[in-house]
N, C-alpha and C. Protein backbone atom coordinates (compact mmCIF):
# COMPACT_ATOMS: atom_id res chain seq x y z
N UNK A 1 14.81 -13.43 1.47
CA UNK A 1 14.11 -13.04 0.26
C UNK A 1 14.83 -13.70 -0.91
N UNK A 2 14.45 -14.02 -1.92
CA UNK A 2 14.61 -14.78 -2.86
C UNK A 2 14.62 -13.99 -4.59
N UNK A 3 15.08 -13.97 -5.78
CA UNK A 3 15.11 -13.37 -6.51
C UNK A 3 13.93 -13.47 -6.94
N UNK A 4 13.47 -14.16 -6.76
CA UNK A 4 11.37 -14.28 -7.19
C UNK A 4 10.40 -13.10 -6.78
N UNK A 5 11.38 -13.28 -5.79
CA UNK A 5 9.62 -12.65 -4.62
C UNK A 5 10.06 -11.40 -4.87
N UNK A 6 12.01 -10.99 -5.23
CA UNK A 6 12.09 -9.24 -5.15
C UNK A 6 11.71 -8.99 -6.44
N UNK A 7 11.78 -9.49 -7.69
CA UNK A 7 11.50 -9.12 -8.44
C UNK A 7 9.68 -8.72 -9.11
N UNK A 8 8.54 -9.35 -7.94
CA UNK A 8 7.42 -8.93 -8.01
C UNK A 8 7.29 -7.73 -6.55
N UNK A 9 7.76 -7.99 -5.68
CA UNK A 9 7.89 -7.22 -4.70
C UNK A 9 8.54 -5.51 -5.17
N UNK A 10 9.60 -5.29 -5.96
CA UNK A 10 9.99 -4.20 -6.50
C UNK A 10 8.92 -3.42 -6.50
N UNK A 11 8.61 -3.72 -8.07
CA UNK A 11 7.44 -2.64 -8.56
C UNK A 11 6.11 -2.31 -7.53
N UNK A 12 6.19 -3.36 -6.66
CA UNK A 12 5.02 -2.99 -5.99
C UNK A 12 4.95 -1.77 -4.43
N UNK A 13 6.47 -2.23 -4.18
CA UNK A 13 6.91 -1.50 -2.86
C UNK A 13 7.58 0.08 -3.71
N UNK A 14 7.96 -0.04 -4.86
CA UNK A 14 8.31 1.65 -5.32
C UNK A 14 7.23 2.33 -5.89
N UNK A 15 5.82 1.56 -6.06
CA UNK A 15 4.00 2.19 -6.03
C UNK A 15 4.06 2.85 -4.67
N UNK A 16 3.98 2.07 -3.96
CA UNK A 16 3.72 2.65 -2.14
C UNK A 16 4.14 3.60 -1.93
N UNK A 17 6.16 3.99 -2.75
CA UNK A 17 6.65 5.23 -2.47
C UNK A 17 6.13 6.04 -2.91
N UNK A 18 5.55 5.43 -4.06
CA UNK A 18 5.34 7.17 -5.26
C UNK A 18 6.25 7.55 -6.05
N UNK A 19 6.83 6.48 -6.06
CA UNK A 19 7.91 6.57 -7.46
C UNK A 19 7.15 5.58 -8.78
N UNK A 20 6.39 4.94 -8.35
CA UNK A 20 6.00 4.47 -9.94
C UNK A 20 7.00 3.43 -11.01
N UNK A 21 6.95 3.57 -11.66
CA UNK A 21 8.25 3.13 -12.36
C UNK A 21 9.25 3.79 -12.41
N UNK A 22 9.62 4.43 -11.97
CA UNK A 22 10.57 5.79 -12.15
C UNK A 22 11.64 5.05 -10.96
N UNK A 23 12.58 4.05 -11.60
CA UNK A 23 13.55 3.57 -11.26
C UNK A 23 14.13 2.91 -11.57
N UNK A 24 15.89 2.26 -11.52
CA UNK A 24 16.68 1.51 -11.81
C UNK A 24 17.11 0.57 -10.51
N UNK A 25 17.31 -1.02 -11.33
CA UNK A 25 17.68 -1.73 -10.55
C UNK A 25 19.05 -2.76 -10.85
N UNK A 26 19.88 -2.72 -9.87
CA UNK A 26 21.04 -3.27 -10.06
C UNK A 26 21.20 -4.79 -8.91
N UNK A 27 21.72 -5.23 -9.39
CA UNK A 27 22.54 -6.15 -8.70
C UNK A 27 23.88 -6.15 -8.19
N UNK A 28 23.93 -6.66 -6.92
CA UNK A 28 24.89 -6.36 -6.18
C UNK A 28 25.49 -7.42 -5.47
N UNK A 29 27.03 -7.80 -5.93
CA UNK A 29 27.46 -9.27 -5.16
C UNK A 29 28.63 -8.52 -4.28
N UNK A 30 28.12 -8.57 -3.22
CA UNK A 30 29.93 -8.07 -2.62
C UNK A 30 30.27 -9.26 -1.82
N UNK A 31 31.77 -9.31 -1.87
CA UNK A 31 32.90 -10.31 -1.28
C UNK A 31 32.77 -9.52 -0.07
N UNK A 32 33.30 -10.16 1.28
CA UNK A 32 33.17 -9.67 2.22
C UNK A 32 34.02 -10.76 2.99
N UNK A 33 35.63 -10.33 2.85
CA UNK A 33 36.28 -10.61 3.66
C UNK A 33 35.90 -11.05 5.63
N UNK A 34 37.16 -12.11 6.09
CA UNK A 34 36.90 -12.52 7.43
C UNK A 34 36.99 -11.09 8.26
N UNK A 35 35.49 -11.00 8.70
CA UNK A 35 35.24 -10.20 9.83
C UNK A 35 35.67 -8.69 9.32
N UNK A 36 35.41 -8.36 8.24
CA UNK A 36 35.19 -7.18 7.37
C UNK A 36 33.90 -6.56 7.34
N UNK A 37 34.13 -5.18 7.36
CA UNK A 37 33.03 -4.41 8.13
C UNK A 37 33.05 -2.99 6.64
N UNK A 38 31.57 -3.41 5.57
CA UNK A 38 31.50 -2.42 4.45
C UNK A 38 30.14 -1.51 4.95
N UNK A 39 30.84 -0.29 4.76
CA UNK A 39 29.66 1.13 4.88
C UNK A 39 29.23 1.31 3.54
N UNK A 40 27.56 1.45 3.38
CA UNK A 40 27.04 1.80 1.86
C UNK A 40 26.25 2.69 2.27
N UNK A 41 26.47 3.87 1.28
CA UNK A 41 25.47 5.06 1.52
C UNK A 41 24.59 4.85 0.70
N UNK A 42 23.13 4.48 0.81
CA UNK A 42 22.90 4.16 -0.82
C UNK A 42 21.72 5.32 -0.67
N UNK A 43 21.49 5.95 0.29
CA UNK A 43 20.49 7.44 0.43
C UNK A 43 19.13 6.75 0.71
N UNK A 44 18.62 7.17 -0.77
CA UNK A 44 17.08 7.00 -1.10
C UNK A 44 16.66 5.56 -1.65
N UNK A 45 17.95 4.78 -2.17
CA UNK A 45 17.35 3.47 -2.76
C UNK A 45 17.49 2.52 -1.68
N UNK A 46 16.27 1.50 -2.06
CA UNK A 46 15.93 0.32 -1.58
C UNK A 46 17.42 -0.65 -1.61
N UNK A 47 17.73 -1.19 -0.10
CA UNK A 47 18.70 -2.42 -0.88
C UNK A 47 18.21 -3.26 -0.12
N UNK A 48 17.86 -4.69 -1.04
CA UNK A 48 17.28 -5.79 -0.72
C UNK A 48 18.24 -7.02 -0.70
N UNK A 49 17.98 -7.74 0.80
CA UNK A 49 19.23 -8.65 0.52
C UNK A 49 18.45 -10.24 -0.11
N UNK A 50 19.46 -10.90 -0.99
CA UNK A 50 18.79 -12.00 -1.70
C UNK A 50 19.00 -13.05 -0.83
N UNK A 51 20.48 -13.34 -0.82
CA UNK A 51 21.49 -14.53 -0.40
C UNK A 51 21.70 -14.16 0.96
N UNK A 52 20.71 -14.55 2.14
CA UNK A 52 20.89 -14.61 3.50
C UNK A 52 22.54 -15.79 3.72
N UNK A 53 23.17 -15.57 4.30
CA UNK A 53 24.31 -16.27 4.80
C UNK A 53 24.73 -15.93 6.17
N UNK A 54 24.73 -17.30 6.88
CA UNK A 54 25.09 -17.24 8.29
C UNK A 54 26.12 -16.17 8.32
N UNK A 55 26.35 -15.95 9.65
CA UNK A 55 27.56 -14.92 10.03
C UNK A 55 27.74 -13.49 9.69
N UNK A 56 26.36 -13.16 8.66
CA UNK A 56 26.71 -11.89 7.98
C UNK A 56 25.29 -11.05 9.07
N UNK A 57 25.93 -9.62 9.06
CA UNK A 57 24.99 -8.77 9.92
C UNK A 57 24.98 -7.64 9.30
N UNK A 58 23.68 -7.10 8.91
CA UNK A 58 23.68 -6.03 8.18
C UNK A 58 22.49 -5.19 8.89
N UNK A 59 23.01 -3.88 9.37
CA UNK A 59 22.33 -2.48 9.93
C UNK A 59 22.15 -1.92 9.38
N UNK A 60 20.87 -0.97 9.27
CA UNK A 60 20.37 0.06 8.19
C UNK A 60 19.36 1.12 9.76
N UNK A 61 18.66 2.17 8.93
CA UNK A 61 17.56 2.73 10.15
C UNK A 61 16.43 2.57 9.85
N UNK A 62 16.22 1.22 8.47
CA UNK A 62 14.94 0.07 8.58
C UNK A 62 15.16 -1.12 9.28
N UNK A 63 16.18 -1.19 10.18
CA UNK A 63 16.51 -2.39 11.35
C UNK A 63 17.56 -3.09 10.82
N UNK A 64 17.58 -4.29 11.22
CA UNK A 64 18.49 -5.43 11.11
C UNK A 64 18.66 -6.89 10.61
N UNK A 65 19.25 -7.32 10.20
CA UNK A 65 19.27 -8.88 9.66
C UNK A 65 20.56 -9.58 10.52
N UNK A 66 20.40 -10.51 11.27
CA UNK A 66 21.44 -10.95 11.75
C UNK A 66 20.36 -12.38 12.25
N UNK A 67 20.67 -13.41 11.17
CA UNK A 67 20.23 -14.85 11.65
C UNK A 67 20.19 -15.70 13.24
N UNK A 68 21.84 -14.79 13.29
CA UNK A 68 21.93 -16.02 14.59
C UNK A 68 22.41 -14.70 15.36
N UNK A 69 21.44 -13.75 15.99
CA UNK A 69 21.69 -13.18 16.98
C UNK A 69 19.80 -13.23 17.62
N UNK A 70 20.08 -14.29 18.82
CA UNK A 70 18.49 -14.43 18.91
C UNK A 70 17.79 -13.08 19.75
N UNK A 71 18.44 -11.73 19.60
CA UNK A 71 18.03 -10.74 20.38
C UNK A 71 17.37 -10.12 18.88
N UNK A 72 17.38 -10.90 17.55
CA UNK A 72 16.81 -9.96 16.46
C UNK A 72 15.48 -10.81 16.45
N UNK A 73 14.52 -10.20 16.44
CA UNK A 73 13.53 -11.10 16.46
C UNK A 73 12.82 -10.75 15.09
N UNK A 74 12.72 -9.77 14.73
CA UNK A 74 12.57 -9.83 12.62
C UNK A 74 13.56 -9.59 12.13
N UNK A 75 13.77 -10.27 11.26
CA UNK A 75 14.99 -10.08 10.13
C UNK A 75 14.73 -8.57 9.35
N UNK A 76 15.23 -7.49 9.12
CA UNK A 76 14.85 -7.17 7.87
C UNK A 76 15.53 -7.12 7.03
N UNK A 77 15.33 -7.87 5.57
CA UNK A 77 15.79 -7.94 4.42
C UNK A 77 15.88 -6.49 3.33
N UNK A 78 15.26 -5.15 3.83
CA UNK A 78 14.88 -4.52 3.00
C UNK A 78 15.58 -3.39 3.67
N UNK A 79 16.87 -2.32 3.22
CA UNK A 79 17.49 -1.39 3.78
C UNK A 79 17.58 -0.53 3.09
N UNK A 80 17.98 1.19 3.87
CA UNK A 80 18.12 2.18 3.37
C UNK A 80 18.96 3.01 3.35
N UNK A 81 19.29 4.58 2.90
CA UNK A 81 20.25 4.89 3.85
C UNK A 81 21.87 4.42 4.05
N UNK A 82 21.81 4.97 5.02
CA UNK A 82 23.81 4.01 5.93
C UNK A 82 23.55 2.74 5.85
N UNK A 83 24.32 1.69 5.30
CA UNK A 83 23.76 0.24 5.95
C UNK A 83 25.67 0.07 5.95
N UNK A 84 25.34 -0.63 7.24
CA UNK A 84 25.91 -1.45 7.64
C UNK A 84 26.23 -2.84 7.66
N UNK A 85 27.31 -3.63 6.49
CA UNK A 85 27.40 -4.92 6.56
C UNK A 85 28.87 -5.40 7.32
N UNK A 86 28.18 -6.52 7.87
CA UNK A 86 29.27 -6.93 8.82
C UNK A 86 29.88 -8.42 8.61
N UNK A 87 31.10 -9.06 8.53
CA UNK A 87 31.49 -10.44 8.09
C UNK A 87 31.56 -10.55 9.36
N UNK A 88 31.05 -11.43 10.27
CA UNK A 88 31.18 -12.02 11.42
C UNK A 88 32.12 -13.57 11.55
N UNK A 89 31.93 -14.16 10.29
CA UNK A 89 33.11 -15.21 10.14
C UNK A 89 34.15 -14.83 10.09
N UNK A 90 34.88 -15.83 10.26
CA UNK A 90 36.44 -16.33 10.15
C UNK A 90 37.09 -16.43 9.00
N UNK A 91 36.09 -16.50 7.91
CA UNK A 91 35.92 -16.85 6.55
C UNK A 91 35.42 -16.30 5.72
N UNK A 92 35.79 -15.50 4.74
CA UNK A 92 35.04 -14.71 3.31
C UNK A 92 33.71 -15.06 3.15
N UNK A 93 32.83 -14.16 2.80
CA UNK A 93 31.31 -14.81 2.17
C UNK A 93 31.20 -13.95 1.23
N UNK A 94 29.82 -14.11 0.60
CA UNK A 94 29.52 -12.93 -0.52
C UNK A 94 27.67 -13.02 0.19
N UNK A 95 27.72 -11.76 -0.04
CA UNK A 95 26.36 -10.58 0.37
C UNK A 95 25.54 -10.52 -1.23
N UNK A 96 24.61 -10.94 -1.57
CA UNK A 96 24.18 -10.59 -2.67
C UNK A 96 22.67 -9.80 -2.64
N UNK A 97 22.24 -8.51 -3.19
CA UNK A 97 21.65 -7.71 -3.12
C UNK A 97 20.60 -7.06 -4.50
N UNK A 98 19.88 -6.34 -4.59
CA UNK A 98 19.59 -5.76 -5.26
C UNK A 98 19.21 -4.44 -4.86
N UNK A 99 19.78 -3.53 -6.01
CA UNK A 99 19.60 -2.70 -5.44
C UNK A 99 18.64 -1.43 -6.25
N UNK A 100 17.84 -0.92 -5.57
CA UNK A 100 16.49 -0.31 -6.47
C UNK A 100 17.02 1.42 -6.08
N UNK A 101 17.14 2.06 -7.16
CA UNK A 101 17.29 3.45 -7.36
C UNK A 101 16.21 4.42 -7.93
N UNK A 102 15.80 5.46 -7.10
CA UNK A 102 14.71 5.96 -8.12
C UNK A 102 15.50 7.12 -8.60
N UNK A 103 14.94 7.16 -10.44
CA UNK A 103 15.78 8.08 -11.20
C UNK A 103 15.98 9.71 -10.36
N UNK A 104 14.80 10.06 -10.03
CA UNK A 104 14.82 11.74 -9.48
C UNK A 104 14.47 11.33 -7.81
N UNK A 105 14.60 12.14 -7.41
CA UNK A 105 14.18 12.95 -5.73
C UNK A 105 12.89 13.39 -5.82
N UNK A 106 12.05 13.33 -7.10
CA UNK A 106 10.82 13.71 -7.04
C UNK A 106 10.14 12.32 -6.98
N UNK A 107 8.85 12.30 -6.43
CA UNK A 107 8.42 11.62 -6.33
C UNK A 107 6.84 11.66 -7.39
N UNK A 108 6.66 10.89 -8.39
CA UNK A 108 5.76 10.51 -9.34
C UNK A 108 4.15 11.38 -8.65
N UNK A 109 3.55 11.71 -9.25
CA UNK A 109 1.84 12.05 -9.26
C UNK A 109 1.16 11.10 -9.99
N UNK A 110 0.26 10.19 -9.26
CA UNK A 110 -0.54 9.70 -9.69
C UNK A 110 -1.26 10.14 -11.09
């Protein structure tokens, strides 16, 4: 996913929830040390990954992104919840994200 496509994709996937506009969005660069393993609770918000980079594997309980594991057969770019990011290199990378928060636990009325 690309900063293009999340930034029309947002507003349209937090309609579907029923949140409406009724949210904040951040950006998110994390460093991610060789073969460093970061837990994010992020609950209820959307985290969307921008900057796909080999070696990196990231678990959520909206599935998985892992390029070069050919047992993933869709990527998903779009996580919730626990996610799980994983440095599978030898070598530092950076994970870059956005991340969509809705202000309340309530969800908008049409």
């Amino acid at each position: 996913m690309n900063i293009l496509f999340a930034m029309e994709y947002i507003p349209r996937r937090m309609c579907e929830l029923e949140f409406g506009q009724n949210y904040v969005m951040r950006y998110q660069h994390i460093r991610l040390e060789n073969s460093e393993i970061i837990l994010l609770n992020v609950d209820n918000d959307l985290l969307l990954l921008i900057s796909p980079e080999t070696g990196i594997r990231i678990e959520s309980s909206t599935g998985v992104f892992e390029i070069n594991d050919p047992a993933v057969k869709q990527q998903q770019h779009e996580h919730t919840g626990t996610v799980k990011i994983i440095n599978r290199n030898k070598f530092f990378i950076h994970a870059v994200f956005i991340q969509v928060t809705p202000l309340n636990n309530k969800k908008q009325r049409p």
